[in-house]
N, C-alpha and C. Protein backbone atom coordinates (compact mmCIF):
# COMPACT_ATOMS: atom_id res chain seq x y z
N UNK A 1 -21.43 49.68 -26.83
CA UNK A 1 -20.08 49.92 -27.30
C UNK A 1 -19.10 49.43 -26.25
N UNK A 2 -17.93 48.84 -26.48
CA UNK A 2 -16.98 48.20 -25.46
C UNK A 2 -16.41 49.41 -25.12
N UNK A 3 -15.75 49.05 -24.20
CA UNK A 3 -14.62 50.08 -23.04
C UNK A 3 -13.38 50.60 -24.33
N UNK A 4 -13.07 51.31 -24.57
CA UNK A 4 -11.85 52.17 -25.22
C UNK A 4 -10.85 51.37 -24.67
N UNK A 5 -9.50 51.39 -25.69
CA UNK A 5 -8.06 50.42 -25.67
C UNK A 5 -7.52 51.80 -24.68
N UNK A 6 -6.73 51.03 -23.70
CA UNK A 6 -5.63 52.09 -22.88
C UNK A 6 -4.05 51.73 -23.59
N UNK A 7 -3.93 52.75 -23.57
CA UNK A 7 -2.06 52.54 -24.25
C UNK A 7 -1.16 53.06 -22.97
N UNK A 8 -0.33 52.13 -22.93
CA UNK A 8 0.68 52.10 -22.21
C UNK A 8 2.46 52.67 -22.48
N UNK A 9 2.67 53.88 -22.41
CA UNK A 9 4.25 53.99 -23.15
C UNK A 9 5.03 53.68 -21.78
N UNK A 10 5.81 52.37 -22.15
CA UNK A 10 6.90 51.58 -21.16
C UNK A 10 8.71 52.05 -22.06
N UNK A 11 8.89 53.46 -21.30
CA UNK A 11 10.31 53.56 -21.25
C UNK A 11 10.98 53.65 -20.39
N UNK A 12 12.62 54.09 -20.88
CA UNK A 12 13.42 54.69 -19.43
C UNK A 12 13.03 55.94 -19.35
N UNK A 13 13.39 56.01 -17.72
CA UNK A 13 13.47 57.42 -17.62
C UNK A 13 12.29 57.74 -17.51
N UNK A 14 12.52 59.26 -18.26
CA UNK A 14 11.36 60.30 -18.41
C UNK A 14 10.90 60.20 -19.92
N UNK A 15 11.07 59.55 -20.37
CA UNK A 15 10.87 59.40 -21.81
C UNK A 15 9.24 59.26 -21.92
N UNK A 16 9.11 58.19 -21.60
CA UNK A 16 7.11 58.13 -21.68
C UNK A 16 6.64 59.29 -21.35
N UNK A 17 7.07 60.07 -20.40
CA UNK A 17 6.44 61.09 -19.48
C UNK A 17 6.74 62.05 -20.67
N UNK A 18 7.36 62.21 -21.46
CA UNK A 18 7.87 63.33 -22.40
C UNK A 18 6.98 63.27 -23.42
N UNK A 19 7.15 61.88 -24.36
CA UNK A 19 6.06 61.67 -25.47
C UNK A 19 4.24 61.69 -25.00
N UNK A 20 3.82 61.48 -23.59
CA UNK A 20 2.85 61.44 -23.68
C UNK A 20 1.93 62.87 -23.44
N UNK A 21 3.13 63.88 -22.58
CA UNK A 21 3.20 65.09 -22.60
C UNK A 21 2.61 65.67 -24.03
N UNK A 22 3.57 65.36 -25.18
CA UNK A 22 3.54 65.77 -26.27
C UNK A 22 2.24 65.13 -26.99
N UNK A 23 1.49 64.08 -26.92
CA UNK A 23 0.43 63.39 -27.61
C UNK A 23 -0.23 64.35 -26.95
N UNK A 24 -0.57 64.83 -25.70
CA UNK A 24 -1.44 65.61 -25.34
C UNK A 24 -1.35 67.19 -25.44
N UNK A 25 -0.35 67.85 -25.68
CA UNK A 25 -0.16 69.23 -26.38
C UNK A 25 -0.80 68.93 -27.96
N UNK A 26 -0.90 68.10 -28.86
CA UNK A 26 -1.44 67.92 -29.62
C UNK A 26 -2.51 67.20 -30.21
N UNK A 27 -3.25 66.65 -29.08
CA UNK A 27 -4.61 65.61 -29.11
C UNK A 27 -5.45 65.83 -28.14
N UNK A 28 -4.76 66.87 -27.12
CA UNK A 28 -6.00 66.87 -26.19
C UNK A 28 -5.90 65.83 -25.18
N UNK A 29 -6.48 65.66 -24.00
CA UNK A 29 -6.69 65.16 -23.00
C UNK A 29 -7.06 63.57 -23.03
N UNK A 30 -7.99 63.47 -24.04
CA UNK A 30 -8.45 62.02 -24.22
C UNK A 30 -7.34 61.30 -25.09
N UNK A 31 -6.49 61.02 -24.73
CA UNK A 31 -5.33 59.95 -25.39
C UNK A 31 -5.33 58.79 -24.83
N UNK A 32 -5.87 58.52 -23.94
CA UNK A 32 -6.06 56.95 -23.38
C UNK A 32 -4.64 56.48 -23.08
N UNK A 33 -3.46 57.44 -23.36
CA UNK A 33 -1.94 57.17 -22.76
C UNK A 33 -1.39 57.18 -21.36
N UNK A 34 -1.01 56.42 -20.95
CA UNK A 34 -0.77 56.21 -20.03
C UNK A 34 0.86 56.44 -19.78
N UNK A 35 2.38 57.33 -19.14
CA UNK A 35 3.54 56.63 -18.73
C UNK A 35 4.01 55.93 -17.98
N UNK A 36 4.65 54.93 -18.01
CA UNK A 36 5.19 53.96 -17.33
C UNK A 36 6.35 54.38 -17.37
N UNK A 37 7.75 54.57 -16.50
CA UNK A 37 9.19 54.59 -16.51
C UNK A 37 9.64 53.51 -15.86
N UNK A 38 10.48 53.00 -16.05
CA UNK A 38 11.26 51.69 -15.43
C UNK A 38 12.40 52.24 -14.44
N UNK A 39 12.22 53.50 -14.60
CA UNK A 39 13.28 54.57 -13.40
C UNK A 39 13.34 54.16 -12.09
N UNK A 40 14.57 53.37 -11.99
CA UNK A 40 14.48 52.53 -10.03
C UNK A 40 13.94 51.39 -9.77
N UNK A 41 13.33 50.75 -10.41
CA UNK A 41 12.98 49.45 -10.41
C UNK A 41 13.57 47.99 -11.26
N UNK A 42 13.25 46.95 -10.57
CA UNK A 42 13.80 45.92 -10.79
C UNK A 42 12.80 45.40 -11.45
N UNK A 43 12.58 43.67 -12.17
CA UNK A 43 11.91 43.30 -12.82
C UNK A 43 10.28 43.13 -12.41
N UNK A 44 10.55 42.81 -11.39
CA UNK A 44 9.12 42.84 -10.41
C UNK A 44 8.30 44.11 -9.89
N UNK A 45 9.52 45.14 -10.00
CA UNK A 45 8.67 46.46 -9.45
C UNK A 45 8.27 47.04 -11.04
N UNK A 46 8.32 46.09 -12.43
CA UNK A 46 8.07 47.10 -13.34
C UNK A 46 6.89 46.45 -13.81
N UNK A 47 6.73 45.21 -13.23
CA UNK A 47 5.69 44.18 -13.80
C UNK A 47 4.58 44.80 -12.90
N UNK A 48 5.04 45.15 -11.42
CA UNK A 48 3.60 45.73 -10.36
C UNK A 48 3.36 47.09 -10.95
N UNK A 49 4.64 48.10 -11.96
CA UNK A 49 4.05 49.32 -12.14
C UNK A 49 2.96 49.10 -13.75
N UNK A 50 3.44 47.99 -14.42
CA UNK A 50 2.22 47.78 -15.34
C UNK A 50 0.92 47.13 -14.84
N UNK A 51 0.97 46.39 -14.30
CA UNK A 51 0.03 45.81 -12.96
C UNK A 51 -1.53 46.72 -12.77
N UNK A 52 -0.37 47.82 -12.32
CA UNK A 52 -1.27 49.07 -11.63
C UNK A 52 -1.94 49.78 -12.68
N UNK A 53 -1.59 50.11 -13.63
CA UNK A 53 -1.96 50.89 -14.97
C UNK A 53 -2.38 50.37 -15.99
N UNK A 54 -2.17 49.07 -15.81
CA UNK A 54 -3.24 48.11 -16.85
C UNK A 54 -4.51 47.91 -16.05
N UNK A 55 -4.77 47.58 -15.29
CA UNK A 55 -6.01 47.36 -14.43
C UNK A 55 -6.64 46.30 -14.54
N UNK A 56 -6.50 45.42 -15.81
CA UNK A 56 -7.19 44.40 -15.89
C UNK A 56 -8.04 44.51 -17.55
N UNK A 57 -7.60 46.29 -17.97
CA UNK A 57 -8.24 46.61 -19.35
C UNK A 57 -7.26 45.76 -20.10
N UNK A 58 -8.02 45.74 -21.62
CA UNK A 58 -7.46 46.17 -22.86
C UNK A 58 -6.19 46.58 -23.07
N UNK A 59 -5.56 46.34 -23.49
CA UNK A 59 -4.08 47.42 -23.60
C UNK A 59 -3.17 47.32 -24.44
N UNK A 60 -2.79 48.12 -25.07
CA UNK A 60 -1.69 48.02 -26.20
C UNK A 60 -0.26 49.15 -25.47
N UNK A 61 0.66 48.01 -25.33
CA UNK A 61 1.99 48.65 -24.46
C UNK A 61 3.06 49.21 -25.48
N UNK A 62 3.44 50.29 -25.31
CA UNK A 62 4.12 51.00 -26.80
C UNK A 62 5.55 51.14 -25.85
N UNK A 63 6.55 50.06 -26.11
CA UNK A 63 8.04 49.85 -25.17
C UNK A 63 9.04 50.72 -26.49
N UNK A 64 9.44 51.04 -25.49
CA UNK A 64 10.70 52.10 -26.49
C UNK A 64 11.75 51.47 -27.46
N UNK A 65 12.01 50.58 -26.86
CA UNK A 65 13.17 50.13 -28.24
C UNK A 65 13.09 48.48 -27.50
N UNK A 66 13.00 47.61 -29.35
CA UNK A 66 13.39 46.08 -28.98
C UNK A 66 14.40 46.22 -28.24
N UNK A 67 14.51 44.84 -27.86
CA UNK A 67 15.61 44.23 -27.19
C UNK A 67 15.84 45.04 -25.91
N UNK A 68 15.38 46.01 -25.38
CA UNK A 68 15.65 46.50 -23.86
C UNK A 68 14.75 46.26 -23.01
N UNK A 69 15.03 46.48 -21.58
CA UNK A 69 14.63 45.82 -20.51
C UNK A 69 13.28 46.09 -20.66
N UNK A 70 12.55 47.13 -21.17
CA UNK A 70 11.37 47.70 -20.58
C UNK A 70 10.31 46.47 -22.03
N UNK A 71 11.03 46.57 -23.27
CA UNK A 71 10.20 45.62 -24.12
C UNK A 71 10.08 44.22 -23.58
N UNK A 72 11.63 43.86 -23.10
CA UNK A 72 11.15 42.28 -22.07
C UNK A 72 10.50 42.48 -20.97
N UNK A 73 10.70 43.48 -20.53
CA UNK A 73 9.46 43.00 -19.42
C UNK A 73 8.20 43.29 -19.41
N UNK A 74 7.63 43.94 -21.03
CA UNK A 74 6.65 44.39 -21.40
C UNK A 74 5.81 42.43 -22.04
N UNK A 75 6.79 42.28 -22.93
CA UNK A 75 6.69 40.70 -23.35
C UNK A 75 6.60 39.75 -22.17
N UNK A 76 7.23 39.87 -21.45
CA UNK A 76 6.64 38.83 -20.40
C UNK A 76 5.73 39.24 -19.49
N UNK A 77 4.85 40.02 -19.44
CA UNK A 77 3.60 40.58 -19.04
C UNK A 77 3.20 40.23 -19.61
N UNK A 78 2.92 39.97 -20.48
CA UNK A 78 1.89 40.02 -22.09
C UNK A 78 1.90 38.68 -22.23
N UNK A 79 2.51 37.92 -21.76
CA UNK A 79 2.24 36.32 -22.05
C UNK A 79 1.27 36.04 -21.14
N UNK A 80 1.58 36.40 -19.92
CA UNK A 80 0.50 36.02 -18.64
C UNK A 80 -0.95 36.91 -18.94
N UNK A 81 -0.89 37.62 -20.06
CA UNK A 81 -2.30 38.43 -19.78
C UNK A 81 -2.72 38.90 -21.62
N UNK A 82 -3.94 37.69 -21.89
CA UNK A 82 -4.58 37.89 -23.26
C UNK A 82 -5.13 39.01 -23.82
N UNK A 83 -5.25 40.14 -22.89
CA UNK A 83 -5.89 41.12 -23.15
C UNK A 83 -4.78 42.75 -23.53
N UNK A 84 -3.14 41.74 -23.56
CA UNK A 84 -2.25 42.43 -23.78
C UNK A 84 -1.61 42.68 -24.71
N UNK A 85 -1.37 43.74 -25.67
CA UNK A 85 -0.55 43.35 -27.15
C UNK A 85 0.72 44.30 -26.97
N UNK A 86 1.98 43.98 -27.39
CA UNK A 86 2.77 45.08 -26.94
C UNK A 86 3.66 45.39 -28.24
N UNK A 87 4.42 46.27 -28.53
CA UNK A 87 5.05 47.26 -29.68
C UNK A 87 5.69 47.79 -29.28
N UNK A 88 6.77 47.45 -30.19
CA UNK A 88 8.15 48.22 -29.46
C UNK A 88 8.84 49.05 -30.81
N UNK A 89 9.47 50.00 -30.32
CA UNK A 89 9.88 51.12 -31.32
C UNK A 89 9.34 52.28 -31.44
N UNK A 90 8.79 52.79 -29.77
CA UNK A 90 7.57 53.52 -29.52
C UNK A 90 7.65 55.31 -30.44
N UNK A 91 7.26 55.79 -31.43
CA UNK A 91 7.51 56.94 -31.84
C UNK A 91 6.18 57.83 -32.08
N UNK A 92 5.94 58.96 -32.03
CA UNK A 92 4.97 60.28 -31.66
C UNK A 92 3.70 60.18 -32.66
N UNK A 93 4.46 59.55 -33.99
CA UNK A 93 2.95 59.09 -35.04
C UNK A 93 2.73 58.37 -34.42
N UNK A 94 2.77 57.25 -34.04
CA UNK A 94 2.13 56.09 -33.62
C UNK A 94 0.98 56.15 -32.54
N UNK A 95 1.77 57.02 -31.23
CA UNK A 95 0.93 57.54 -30.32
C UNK A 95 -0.59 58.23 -30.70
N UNK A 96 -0.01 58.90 -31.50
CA UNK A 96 -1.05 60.26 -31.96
C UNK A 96 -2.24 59.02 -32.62
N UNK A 97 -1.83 58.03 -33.55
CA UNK A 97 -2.53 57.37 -34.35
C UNK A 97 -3.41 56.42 -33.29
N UNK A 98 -2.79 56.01 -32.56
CA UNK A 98 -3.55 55.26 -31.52
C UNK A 98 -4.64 56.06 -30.40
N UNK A 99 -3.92 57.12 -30.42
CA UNK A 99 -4.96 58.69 -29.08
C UNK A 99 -6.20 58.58 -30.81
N UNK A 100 -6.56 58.81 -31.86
CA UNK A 100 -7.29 58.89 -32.41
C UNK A 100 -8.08 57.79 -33.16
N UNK A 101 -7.78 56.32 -32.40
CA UNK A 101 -8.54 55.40 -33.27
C UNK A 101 -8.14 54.22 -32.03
N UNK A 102 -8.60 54.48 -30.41
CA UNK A 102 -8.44 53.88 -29.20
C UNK A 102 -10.14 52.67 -29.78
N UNK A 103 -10.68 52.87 -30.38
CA UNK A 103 -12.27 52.20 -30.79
C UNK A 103 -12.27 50.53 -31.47
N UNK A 104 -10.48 50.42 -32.08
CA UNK A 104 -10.99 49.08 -32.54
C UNK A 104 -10.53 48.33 -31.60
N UNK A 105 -10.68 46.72 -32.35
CA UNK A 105 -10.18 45.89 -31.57
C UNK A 105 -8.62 45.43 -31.14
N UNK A 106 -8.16 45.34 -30.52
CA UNK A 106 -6.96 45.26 -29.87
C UNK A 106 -5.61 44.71 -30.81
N UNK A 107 -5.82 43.45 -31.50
CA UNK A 107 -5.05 43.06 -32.70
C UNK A 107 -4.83 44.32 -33.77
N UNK A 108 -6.34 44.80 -34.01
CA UNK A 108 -6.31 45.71 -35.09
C UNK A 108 -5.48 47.10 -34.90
N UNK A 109 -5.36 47.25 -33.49
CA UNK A 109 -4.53 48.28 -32.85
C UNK A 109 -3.28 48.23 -32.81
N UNK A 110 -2.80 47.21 -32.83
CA UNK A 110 -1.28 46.91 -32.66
C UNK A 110 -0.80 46.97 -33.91
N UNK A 111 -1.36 45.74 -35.15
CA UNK A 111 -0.73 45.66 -36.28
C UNK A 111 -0.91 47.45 -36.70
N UNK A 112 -2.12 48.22 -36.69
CA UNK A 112 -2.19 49.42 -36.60
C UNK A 112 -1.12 50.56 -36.56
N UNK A 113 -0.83 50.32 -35.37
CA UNK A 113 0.88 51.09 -34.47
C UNK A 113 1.61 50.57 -35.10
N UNK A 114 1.85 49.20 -35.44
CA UNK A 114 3.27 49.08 -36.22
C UNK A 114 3.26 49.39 -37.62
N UNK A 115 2.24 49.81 -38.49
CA UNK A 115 2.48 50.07 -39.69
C UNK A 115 2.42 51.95 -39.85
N UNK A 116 1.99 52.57 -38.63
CA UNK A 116 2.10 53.48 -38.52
C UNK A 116 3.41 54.36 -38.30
N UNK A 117 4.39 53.21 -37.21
CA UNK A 117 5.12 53.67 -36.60
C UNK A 117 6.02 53.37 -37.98
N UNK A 118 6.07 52.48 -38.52
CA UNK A 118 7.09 52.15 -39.96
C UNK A 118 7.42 53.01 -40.83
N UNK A 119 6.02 53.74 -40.96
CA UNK A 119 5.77 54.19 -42.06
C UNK A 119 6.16 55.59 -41.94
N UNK A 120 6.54 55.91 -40.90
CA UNK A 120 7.13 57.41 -40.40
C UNK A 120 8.07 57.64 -39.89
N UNK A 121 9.07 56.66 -40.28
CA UNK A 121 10.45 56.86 -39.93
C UNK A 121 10.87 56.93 -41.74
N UNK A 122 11.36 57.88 -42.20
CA UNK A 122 11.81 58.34 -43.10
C UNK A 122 13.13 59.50 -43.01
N UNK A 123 13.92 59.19 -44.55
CA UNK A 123 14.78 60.43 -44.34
C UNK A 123 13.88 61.80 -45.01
N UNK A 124 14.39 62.41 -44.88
CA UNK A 124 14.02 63.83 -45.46
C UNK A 124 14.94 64.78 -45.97
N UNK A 125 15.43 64.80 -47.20
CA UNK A 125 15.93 65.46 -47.98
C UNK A 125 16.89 64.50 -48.42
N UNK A 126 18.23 64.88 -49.03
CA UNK A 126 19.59 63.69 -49.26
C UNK A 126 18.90 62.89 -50.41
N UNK A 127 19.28 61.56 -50.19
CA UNK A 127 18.70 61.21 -51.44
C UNK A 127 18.81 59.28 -50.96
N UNK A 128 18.42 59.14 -49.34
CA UNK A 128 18.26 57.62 -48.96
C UNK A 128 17.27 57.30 -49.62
């Protein structure tokens, strides 16, 4: 059996540190999540803090919102390294969906997270 996918949540702040908190109040210990914060660093100190926490695995990087610093510098990691898929729009289904199905293959993980993460942004009640 291959090595398990590591997930990476690349936000500001304390944000990763919050959601991955929460994947693990409700999944247990084995979430294969990892936080990354971009808190104090420049482009190079965020590329050495994925660096460090990718290791050289597998990895699917869950960046908090397109278009901000932490998804570009998640995307330009990910060009230099094939073993990288990254997703941005990082939200708590998605996590949870990925802590419980870390087994496939890496493509299948990503398109995975993004139809997960889509599919659970809804209104609730009103009439959108």
């Amino acid at each position: 059996m291959s090595e398990r996918l590591t997930g990476i949540v690349l936000a500001h702040a304390e944000v990763a540190a919050a959601l991955v908190s929460a994947v693990q109040a409700i999944a247990g210990t084995d979430h294969g999540l990892e936080p990354v914060s971009n808190d104090g660093c420049d482009r190079a100190g965020l590329s050495a803090r994925l660096d460090a926490a990718i290791a050289g695995r597998a990895t699917l990087i869950f960046a908090d919102m397109p278009g901000g610093s932490c998804a570009f510098s998640a995307a330009r990691y990910a060009r230099g390294h094939d073993t990288v898929r990254v997703v941005t729009g990082v939200n708590l289904a998605m996590l949870l969906d990925f802590a419980f199905h870390r087994d496939q293959p890496l493509d299948t993980a990503a398109a995975r997270a993004l139809e997960t993460g889509r599919s659970s942004v809804t209104v609730v009640g009103g009439s959108a």
